[in-house]
N, C-alpha and C. Protein backbone atom coordinates (compact mmCIF):
# COMPACT_ATOMS: atom_id res chain seq x y z
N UNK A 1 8.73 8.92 -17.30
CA UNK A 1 8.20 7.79 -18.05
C UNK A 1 7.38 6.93 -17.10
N UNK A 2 6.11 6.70 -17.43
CA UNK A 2 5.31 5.60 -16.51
C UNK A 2 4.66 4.88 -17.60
N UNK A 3 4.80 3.74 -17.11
CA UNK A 3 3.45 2.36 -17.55
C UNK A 3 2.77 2.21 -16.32
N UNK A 4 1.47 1.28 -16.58
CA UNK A 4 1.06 0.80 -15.86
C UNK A 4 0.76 -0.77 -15.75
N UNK A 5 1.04 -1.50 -14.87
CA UNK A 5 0.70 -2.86 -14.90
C UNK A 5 0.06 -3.30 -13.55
N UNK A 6 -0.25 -4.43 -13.59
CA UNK A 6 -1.26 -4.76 -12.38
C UNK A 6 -0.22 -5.08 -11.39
N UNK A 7 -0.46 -4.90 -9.69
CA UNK A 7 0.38 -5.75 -8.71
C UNK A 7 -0.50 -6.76 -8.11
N UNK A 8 -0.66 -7.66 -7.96
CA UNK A 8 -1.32 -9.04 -6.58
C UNK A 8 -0.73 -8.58 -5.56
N UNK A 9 -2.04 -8.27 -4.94
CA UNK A 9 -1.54 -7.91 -3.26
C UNK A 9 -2.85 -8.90 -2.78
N UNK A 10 -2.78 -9.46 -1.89
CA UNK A 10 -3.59 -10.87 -1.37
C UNK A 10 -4.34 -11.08 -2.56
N UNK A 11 -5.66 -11.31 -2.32
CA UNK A 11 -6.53 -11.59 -3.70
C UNK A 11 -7.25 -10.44 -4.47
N UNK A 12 -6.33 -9.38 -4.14
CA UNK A 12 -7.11 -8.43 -4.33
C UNK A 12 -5.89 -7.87 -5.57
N UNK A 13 -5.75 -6.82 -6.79
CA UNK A 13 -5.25 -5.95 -7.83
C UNK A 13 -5.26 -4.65 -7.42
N UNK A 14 -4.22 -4.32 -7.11
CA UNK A 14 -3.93 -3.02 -6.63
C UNK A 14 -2.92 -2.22 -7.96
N UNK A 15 -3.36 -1.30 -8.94
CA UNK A 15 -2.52 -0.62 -9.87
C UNK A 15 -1.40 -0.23 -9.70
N UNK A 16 0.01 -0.73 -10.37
CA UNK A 16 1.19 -0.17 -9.95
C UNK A 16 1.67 0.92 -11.28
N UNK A 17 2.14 1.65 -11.00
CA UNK A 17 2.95 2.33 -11.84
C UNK A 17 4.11 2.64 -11.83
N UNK A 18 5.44 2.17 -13.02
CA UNK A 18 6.24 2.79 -12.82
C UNK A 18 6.65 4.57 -13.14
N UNK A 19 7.55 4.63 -12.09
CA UNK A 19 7.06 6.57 -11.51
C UNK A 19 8.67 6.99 -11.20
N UNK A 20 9.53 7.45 -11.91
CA UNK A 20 10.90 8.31 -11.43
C UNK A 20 10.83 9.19 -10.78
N UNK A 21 11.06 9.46 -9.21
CA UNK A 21 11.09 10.10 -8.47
C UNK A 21 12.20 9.74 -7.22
N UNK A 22 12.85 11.45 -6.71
CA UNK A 22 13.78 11.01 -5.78
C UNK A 22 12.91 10.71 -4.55
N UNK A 23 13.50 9.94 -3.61
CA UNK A 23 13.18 9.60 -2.33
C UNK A 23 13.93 9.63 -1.27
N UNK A 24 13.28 9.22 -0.05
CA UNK A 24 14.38 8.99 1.15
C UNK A 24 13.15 8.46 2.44
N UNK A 25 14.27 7.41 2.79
CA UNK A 25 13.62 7.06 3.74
C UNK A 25 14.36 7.36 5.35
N UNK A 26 13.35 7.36 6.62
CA UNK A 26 14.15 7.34 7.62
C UNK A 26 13.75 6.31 8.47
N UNK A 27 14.89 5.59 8.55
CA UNK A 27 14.81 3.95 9.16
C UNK A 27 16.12 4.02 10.46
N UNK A 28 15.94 3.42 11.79
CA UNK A 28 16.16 3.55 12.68
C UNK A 28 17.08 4.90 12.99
N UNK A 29 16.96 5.71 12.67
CA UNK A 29 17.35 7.00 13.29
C UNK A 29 18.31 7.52 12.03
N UNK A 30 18.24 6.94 10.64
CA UNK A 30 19.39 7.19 9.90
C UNK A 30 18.19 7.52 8.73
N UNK A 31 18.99 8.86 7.67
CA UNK A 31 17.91 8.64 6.44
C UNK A 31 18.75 8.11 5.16
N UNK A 32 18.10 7.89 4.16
CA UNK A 32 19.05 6.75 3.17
C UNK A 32 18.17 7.83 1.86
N UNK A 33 19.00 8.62 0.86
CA UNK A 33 18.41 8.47 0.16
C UNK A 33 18.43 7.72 -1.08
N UNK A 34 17.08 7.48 -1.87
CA UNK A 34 16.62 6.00 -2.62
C UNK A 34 15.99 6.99 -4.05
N UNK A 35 15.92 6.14 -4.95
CA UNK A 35 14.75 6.50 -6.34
C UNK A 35 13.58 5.72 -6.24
N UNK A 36 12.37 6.35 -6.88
CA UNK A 36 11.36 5.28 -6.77
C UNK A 36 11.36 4.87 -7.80
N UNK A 37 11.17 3.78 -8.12
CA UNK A 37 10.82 2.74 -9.40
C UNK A 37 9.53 2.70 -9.56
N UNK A 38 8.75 2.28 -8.95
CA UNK A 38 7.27 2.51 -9.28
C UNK A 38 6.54 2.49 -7.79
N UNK A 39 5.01 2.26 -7.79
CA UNK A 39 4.25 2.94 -7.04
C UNK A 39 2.88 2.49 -7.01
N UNK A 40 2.54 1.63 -5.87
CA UNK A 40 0.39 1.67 -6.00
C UNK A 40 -0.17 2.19 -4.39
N UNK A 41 -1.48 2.05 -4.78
CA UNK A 41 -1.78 2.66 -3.65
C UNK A 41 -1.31 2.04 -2.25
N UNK A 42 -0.62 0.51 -2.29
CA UNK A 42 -0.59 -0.24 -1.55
C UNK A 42 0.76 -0.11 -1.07
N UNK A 43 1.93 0.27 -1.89
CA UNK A 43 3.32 0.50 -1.51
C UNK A 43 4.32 0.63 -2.88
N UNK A 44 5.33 0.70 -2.76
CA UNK A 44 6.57 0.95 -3.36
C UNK A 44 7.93 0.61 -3.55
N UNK A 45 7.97 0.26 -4.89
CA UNK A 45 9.28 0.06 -5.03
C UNK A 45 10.44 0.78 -5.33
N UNK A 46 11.41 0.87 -4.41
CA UNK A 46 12.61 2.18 -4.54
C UNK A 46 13.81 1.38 -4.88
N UNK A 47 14.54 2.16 -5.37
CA UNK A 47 16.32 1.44 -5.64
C UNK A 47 17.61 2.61 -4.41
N UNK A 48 18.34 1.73 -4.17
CA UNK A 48 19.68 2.22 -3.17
C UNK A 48 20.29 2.55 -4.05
N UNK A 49 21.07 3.00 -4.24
CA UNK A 49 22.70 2.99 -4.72
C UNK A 49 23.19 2.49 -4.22
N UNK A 50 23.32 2.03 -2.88
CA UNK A 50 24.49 0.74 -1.59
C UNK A 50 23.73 0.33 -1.45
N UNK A 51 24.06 -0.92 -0.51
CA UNK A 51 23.53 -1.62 0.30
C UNK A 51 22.83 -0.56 1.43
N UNK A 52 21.83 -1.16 2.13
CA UNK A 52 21.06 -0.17 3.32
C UNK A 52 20.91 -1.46 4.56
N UNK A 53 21.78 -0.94 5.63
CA UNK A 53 21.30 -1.57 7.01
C UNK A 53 20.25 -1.33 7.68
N UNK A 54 18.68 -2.12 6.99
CA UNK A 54 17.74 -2.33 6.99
C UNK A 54 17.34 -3.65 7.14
N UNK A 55 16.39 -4.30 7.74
CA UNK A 55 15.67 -5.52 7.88
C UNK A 55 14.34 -5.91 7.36
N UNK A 56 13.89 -6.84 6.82
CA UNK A 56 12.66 -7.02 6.58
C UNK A 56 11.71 -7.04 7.83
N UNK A 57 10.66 -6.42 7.65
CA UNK A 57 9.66 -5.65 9.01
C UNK A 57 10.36 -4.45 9.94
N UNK A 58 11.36 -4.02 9.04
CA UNK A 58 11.28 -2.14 10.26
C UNK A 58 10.28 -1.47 9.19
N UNK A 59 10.35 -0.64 10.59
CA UNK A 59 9.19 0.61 9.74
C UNK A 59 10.46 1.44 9.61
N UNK A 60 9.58 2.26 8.76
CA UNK A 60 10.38 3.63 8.20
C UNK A 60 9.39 4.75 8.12
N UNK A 61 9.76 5.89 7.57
CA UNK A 61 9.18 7.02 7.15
C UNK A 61 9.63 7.26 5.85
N UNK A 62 9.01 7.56 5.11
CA UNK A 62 9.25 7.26 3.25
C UNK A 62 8.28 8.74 3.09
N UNK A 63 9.37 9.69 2.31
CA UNK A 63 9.20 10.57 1.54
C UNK A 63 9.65 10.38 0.20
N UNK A 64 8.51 11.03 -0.61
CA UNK A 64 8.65 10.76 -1.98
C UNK A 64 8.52 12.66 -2.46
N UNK A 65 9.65 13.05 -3.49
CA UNK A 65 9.49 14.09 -3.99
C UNK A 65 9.00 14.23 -5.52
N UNK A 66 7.99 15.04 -5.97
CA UNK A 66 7.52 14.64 -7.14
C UNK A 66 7.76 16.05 -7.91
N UNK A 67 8.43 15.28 -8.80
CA UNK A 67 9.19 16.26 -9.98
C UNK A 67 8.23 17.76 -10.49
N UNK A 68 8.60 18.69 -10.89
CA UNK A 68 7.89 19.79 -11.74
C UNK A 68 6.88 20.53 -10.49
N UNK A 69 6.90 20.08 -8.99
CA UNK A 69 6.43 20.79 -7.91
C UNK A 69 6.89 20.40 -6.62
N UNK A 70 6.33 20.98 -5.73
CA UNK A 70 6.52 21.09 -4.38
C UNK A 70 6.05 20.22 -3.31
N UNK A 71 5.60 19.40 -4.29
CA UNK A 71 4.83 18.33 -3.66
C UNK A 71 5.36 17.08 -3.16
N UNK A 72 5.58 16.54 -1.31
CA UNK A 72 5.79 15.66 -0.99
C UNK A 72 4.77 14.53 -0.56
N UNK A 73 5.04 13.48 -0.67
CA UNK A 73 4.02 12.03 -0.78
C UNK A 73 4.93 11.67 0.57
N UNK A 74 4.06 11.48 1.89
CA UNK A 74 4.47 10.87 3.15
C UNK A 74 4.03 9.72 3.54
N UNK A 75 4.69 9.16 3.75
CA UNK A 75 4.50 7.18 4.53
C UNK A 75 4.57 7.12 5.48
N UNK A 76 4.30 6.24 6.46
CA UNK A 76 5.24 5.57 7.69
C UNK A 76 4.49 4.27 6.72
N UNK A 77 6.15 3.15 6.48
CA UNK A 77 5.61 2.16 5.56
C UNK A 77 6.66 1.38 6.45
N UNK A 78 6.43 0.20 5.94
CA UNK A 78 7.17 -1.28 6.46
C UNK A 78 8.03 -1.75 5.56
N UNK A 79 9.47 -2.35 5.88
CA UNK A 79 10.23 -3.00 4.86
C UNK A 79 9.37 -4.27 4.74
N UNK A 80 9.43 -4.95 3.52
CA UNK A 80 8.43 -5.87 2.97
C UNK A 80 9.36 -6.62 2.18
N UNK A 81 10.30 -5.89 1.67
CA UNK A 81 11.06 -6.71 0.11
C UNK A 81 12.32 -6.27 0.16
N UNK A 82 13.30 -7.38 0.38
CA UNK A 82 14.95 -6.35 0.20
C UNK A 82 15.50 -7.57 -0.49
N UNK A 83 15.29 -6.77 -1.95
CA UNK A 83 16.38 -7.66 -3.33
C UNK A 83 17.57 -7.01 -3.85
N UNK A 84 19.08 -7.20 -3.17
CA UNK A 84 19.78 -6.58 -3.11
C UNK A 84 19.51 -5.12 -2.84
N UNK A 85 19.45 -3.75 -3.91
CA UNK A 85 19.89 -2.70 -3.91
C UNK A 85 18.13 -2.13 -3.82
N UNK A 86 17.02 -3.05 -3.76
CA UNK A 86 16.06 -2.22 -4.09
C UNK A 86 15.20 -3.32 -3.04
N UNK A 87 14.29 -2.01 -2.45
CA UNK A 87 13.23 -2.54 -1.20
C UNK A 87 12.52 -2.10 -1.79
N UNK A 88 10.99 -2.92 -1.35
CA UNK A 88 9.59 -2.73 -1.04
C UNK A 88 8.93 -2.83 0.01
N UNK A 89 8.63 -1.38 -0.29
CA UNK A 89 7.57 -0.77 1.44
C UNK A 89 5.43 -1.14 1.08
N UNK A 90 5.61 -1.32 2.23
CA UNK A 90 4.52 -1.23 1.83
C UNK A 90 4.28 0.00 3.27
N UNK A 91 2.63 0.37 2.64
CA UNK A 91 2.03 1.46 2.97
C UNK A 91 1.61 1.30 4.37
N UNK A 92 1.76 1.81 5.35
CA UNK A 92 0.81 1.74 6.50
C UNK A 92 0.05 2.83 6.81
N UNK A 93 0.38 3.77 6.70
CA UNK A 93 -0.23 5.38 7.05
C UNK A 93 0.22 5.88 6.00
N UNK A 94 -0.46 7.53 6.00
CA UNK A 94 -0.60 8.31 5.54
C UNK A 94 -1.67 9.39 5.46
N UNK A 95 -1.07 10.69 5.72
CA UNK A 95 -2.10 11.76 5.07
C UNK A 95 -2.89 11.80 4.17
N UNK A 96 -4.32 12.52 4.52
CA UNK A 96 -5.40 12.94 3.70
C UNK A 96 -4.74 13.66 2.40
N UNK A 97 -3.78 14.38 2.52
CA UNK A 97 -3.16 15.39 1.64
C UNK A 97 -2.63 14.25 0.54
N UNK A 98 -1.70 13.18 1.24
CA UNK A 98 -0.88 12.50 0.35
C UNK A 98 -1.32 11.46 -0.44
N UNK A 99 -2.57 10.81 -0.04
CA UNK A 99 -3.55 9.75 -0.27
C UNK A 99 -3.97 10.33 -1.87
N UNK A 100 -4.58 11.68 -1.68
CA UNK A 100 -5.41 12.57 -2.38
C UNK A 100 -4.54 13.03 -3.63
N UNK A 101 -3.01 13.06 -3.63
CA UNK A 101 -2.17 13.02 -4.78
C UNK A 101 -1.44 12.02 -4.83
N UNK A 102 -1.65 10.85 -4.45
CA UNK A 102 -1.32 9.46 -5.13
C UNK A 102 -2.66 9.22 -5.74
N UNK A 103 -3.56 9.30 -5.25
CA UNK A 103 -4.66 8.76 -6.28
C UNK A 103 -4.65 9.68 -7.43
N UNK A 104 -4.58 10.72 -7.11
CA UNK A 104 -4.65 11.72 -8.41
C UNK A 104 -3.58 11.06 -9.57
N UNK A 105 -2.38 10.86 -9.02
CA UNK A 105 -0.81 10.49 -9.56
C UNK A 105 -1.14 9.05 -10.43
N UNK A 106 -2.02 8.01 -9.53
CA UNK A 106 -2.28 6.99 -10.23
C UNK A 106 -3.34 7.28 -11.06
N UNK A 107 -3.97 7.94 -11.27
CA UNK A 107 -5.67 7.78 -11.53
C UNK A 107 -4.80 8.91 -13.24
N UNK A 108 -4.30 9.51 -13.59
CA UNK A 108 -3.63 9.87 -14.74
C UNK A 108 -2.75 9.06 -15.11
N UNK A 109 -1.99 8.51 -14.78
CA UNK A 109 -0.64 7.70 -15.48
C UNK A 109 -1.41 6.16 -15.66
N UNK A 110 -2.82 5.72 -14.89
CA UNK A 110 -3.21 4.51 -15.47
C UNK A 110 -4.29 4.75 -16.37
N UNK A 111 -4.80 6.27 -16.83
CA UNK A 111 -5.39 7.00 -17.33
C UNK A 111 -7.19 5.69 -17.34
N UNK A 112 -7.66 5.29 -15.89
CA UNK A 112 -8.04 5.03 -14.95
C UNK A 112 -8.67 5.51 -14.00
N UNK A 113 -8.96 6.27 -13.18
CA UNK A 113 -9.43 7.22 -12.58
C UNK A 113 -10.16 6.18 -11.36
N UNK A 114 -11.50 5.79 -12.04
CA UNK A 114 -12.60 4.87 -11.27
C UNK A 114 -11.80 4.12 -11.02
N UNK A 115 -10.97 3.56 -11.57
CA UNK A 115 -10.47 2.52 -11.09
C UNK A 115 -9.63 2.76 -10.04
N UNK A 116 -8.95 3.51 -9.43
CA UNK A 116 -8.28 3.91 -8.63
C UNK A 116 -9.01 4.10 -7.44
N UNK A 117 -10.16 4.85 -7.75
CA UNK A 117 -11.31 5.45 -6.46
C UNK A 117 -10.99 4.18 -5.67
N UNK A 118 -11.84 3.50 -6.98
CA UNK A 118 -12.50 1.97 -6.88
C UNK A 118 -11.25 1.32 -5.51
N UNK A 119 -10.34 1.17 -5.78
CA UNK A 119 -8.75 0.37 -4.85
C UNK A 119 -8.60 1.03 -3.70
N UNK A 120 -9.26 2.57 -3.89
CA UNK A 120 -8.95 2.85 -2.67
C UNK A 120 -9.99 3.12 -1.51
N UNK A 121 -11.23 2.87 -1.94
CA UNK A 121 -11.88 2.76 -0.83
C UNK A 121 -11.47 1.01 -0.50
N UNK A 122 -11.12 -0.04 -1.20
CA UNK A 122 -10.66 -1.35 -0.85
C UNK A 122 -10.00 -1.03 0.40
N UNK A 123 -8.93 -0.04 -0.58
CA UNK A 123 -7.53 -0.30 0.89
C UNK A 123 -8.19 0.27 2.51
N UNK A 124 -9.29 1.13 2.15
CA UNK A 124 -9.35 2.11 3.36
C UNK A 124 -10.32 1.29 4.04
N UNK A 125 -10.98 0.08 3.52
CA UNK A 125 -11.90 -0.29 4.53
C UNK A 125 -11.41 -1.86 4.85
N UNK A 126 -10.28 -1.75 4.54
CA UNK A 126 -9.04 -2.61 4.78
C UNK A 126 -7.97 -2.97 5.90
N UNK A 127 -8.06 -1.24 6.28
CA UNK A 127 -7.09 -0.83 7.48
C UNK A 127 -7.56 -0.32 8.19
């Protein structure tokens, strides 16, 4: 099941979607796995089942597995948001490979496309 709604990331609209997918992150030498709740080109929101001995500003490594294939979505992202059971990473890196099926991933579920291009040359001449 996905919608799409807008996220505010500085002054800029970055497309979020919510997106069910398992995850896992690896944060100081430990991996945790998480669900994703939704998803923009900019970062992600996942849910715990526990609590996670995590801090706001570690990095992590955030794998995302996407249902009906073989296909993994790779991060090295930043804790950003810890509301109880569910963090938000945001994006710092990533593969050509993984970039190229998140936009694909967003650019169908916001049934959107340009608009997606559109955010992500933002983000890329951003970082």
């Amino acid at each position: 099941m996905t919608t799409c709604e807008v996220a505010v990331c500085g002054n800029r609209y970055f497309s979020r979607i919510k997106f069910a997918a398992h995850a896992q992150i690896e944060c100081n030498k430990a991996i945790h796995k998480l669900e994703l709740l939704d998803i923009s080109l900019r970062g992600a929101l996942l849910h715990s089942p526990t609590s996670l001995p995590v801090k706001i500003g570690t990095s992590c490594l955030l794998k995302i597995y996407l249902h009906a294939s073989h296909i993994t979505l790779t991060f090295h992202a930043e804790l950003v948001h810890l509301n109880k059971k569910n963090l938000g990473l945001k994006f710092l890196d990533a593969d050509i490979d993984t970039m190229t099926h998140l936009r694909n991933l967003l650019g169908y579920n916001t049934g959107n496309p340009d608009q997606i291009t559109h955010e992500l040359h933002f983000w890329l001449d951003s970082v």
